[in-house]
Structures are given as C-alpha cells and as structure tokens.
N, C-alpha and C. Protein backbone atom coordinates (compact mmCIF):
# COMPACT_ATOMS: atom_id res chain seq x y z
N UNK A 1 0.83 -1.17 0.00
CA UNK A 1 0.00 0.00 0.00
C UNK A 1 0.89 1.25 0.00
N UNK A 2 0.49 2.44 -0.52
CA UNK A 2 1.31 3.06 -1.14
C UNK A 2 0.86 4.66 -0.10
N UNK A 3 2.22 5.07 1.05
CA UNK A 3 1.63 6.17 1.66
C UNK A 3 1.06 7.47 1.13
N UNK A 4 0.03 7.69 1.71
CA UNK A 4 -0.04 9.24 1.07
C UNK A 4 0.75 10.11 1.88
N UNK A 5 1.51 11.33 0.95
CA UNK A 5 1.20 12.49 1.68
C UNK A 5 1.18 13.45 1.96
N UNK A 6 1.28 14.16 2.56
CA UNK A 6 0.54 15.74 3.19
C UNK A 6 1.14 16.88 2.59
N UNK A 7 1.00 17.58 2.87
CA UNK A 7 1.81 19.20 2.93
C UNK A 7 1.73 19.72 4.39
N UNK A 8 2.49 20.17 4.48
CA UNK A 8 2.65 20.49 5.49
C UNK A 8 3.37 22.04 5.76
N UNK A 9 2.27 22.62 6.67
CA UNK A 9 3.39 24.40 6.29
C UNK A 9 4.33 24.50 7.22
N UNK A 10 5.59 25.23 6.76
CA UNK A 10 6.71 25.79 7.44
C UNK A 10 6.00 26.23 8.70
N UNK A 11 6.96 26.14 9.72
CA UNK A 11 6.46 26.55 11.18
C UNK A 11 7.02 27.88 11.55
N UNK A 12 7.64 28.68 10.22
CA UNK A 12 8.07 30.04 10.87
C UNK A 12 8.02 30.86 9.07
N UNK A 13 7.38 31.91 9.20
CA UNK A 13 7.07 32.72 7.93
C UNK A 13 7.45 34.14 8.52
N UNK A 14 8.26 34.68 7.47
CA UNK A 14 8.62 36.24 7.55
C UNK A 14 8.15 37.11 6.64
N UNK A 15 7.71 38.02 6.85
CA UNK A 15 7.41 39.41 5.63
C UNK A 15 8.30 40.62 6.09
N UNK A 16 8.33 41.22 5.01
CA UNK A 16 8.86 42.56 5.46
C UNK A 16 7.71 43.52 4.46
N UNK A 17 7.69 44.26 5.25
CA UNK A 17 6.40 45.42 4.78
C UNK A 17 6.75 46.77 4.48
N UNK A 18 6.68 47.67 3.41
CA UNK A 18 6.76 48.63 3.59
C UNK A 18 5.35 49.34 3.98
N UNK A 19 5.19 50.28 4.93
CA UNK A 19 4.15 50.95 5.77
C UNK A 19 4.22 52.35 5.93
N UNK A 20 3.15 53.19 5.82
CA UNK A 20 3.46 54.26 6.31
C UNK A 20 2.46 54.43 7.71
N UNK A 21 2.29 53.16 8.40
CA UNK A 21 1.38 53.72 9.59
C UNK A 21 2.13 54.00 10.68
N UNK A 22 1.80 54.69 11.64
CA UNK A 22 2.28 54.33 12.99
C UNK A 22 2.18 53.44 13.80
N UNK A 23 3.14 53.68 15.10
CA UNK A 23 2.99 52.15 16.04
C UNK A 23 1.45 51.86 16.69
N UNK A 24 0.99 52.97 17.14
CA UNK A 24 -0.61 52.92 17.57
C UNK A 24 -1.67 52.54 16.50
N UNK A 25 -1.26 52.64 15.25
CA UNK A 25 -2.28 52.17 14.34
C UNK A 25 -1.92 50.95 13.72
N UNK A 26 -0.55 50.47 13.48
CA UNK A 26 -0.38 48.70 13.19
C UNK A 26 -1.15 48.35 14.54
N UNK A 27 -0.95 48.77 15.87
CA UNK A 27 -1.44 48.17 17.55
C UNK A 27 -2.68 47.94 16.76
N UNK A 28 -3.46 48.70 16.42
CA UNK A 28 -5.00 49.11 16.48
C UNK A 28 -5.56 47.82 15.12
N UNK A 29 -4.83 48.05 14.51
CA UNK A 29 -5.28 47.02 13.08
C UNK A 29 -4.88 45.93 13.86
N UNK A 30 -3.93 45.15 14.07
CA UNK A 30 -3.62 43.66 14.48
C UNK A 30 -4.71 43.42 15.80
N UNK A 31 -4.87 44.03 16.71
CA UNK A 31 -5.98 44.00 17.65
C UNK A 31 -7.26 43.74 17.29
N UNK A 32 -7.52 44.32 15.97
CA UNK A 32 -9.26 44.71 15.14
C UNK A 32 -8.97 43.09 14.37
N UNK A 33 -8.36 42.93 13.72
CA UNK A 33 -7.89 42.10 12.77
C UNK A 33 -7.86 40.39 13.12
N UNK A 34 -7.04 40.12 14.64
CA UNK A 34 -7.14 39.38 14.64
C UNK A 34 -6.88 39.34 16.49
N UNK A 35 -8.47 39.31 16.61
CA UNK A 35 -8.49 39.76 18.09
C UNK A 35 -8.61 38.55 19.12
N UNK A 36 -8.20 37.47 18.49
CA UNK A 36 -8.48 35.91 19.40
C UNK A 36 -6.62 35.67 20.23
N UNK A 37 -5.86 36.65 19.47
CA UNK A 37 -4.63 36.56 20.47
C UNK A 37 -4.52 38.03 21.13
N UNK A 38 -3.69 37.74 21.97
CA UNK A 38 -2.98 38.34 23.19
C UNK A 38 -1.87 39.12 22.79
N UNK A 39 -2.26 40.54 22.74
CA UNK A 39 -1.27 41.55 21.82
C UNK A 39 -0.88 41.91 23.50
N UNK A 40 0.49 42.77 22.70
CA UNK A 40 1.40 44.22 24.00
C UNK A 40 2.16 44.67 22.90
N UNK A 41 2.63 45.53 23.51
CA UNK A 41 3.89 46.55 22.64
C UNK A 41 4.86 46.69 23.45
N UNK A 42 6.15 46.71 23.36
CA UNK A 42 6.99 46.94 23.82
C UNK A 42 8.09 47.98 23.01
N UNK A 43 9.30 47.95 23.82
CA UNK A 43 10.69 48.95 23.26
C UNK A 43 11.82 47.91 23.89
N UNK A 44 12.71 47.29 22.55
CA UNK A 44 13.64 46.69 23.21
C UNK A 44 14.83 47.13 22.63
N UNK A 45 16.27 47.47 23.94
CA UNK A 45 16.91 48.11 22.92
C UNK A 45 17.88 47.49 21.54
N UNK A 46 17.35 45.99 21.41
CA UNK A 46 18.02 45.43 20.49
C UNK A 46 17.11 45.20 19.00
N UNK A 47 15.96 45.23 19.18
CA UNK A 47 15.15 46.16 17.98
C UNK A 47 14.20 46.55 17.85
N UNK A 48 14.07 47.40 19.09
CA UNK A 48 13.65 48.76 18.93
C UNK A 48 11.66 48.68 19.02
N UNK A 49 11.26 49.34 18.86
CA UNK A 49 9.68 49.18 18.96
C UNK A 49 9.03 48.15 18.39
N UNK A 50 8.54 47.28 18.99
CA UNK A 50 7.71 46.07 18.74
C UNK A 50 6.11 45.90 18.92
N UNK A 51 5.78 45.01 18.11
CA UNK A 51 4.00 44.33 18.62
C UNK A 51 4.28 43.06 18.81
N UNK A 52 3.78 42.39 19.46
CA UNK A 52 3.89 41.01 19.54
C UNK A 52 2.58 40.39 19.86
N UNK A 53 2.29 39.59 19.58
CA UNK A 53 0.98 38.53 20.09
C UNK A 53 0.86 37.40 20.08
N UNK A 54 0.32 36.33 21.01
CA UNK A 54 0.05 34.82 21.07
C UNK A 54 -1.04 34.86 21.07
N UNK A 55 -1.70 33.64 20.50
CA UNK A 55 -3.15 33.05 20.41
C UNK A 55 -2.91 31.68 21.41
N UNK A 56 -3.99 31.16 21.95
CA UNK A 56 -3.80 30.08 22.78
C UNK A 56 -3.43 28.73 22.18
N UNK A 57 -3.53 28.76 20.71
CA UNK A 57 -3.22 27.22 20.08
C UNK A 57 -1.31 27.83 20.01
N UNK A 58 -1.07 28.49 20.50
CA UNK A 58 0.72 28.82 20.65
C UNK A 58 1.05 29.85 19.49
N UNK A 59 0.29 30.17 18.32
CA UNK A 59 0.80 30.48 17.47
C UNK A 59 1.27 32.47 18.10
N UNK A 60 2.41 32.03 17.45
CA UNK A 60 3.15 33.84 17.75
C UNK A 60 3.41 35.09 16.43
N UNK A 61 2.79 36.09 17.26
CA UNK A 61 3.27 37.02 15.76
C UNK A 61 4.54 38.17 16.04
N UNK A 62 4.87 38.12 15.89
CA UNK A 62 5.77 39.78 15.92
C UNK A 62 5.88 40.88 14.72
N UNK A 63 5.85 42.10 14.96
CA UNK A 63 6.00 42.74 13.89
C UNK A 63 7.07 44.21 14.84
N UNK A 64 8.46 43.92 14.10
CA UNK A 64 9.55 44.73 14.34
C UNK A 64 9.38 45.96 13.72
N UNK A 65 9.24 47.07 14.43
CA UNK A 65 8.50 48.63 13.74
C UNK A 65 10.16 49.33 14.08
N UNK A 66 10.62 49.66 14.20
CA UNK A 66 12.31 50.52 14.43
C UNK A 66 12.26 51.04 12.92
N UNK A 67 12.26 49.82 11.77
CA UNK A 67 12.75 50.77 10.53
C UNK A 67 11.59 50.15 9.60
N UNK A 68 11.58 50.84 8.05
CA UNK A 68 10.92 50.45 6.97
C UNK A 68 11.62 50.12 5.77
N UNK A 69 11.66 48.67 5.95
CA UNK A 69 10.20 47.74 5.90
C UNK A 69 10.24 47.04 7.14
N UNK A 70 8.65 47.21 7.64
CA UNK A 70 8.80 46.74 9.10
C UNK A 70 8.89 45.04 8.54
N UNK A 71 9.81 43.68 9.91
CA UNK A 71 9.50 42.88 9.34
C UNK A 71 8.51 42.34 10.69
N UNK A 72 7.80 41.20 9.96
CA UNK A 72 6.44 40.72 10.59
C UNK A 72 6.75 39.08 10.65
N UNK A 73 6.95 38.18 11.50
CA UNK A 73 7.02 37.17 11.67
C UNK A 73 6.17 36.23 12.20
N UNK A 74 5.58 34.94 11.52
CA UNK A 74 4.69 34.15 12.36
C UNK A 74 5.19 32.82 12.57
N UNK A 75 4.84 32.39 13.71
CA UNK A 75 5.83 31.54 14.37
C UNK A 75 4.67 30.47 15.05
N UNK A 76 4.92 29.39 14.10
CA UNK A 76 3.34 28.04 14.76
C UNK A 76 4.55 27.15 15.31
N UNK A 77 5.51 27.26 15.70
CA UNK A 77 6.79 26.10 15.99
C UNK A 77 6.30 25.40 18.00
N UNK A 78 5.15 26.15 18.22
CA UNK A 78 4.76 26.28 20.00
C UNK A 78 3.42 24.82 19.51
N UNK A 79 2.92 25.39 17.92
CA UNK A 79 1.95 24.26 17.40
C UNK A 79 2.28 22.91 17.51
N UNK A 80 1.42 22.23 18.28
CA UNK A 80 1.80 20.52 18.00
C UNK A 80 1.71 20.37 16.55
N UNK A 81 2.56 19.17 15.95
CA UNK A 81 2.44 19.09 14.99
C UNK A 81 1.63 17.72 14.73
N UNK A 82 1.29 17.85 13.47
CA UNK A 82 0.31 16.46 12.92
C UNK A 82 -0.85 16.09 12.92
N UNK A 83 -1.52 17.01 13.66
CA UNK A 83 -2.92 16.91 13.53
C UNK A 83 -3.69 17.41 12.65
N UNK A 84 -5.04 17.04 11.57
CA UNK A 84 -4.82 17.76 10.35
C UNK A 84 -5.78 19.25 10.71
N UNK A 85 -6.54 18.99 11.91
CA UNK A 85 -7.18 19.92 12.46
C UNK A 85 -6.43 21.29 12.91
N UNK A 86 -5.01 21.31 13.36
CA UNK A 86 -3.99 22.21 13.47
C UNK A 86 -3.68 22.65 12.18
N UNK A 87 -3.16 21.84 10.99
CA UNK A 87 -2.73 22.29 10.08
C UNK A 87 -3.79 23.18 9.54
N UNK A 88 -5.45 23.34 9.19
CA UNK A 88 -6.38 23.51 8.53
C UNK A 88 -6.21 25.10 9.73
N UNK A 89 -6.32 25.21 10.81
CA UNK A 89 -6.11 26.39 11.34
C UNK A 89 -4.77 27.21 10.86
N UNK A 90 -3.49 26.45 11.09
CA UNK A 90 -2.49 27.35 10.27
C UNK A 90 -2.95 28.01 8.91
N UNK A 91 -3.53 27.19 7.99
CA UNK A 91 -3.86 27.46 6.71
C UNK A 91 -4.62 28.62 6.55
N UNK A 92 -6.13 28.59 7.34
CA UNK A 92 -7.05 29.61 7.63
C UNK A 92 -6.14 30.74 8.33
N UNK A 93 -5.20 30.34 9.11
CA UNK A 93 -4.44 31.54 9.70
C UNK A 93 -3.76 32.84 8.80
N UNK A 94 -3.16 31.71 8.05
CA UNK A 94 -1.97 32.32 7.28
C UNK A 94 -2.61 33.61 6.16
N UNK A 95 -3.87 32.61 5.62
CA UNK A 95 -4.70 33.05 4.65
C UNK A 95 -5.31 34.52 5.38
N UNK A 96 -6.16 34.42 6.17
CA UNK A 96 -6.46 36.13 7.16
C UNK A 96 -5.18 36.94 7.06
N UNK A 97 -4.03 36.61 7.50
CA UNK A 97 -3.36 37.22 7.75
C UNK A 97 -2.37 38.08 6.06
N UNK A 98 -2.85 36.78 5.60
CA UNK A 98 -2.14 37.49 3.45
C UNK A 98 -3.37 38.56 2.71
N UNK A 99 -4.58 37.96 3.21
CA UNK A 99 -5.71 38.42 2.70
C UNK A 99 -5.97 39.85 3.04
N UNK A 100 -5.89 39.93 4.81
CA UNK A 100 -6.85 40.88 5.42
C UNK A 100 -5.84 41.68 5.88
N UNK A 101 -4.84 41.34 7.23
CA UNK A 101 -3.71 42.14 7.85
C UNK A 101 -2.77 42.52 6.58
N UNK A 102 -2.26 41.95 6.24
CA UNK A 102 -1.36 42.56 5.39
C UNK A 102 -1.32 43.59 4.14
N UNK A 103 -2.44 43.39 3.53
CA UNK A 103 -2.70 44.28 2.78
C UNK A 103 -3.37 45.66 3.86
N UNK A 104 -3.56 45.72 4.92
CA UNK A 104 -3.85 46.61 5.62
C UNK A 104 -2.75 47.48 6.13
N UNK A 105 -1.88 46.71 6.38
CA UNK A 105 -0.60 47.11 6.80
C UNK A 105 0.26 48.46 5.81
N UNK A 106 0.20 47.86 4.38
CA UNK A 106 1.27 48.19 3.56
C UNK A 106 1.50 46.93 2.49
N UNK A 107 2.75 47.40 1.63
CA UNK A 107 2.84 46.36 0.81
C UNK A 107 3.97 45.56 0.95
N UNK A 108 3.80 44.44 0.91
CA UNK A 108 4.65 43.16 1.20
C UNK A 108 5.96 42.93 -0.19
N UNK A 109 6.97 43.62 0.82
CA UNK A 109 8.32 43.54 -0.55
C UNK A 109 8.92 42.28 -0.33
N UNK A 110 8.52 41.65 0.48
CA UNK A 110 9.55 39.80 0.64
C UNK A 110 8.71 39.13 2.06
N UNK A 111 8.75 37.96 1.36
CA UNK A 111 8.33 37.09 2.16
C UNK A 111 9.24 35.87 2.07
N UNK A 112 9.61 35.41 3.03
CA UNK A 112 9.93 33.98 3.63
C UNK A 112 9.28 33.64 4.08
N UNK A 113 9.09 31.72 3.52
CA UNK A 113 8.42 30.76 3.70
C UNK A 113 9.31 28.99 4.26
C-alpha cells in the first residue's frame, strides 16, 4: 500500500512590509484584525519598537517597527504538529493574515516561507 502524503506548512514565515502607519495604528489594526490573540507593545533596545501577540493554540506574531520595511514574523513552531485539524487552522491563519492584515498594513516587498 502506497503512503499518502501531506503538505505540510513551514512553522516560521517572515514578511517585510513597507508601511506608512504608525505604532498605535499597526497596535489598532492587528488587535481589530485578529483579536483571538494576546497583543502588547513593547521597546527593546536590540530592535527597537515592537508588537507582539500569542493566540492560545501557541501560534506567535511579531512585527519589528524601528525601521521600513517593518519585518512581521509568524511563528506556529509552539503548534503541536500532525494533527490535520492544526494544520487547517495554520492554513485559515496564514490566509487572514495574506488576505486581510497585510494588505492593511502596507505592501509586502519579501516574504519567507
């Protein structure tokens, strides 16, 4: 018998954005946008003004604001892996986030996958 199988997405995706918003209004869109995780902002002095957020299935976002193009990172590596019910949420995740946040943001000059 012959296995099937899967696809499976990378557990860490990068963009870099060019933006002209401010830090209170990326806050305000990622909050509106995708309000099932756990945002803060911080200042660190190794780079500089941040957003960050977790959702409870682990998944993490960051978006590094110091310079332009801000970069924006999502990070499912906290995700158990293998379940196809996890993967179908990454998918739906990723998709909100190409569809809806990002084009909200600014425009996406590179992405890593």
């Amino acid at each position: 018998m012959m296995a099937m199988k899967t696809k499976q997405m990378k557990d860490f995706i990068t963009y870099d954005i060019n933006s002209k918003l401010g830090e209170e209004e990326i806050f305000d869109l990622v909050t509106k946008i995708l309000p099932n995780f756990k945002w803060r902002r911080g200042d660190s002095d190794a780079i500089g003004p941040y957003v960050s957020g977790r959702n409870n299935g682990g998944v993490r976002i960051e978006l590094v604001l110091g310079e332009n193009p801000i970069e924006m990172s999502v990070s499912f590596r906290s995700v158990p892996p293998g379940i196809s019910e996890q993967e179908n949420h990454k998918l739906q995740l990723v998709q909100l986030i190409q569809t809806t946040l990002l084009p909200s943001l600014g425009i996406v000059v590179k992405k890593n996958s």
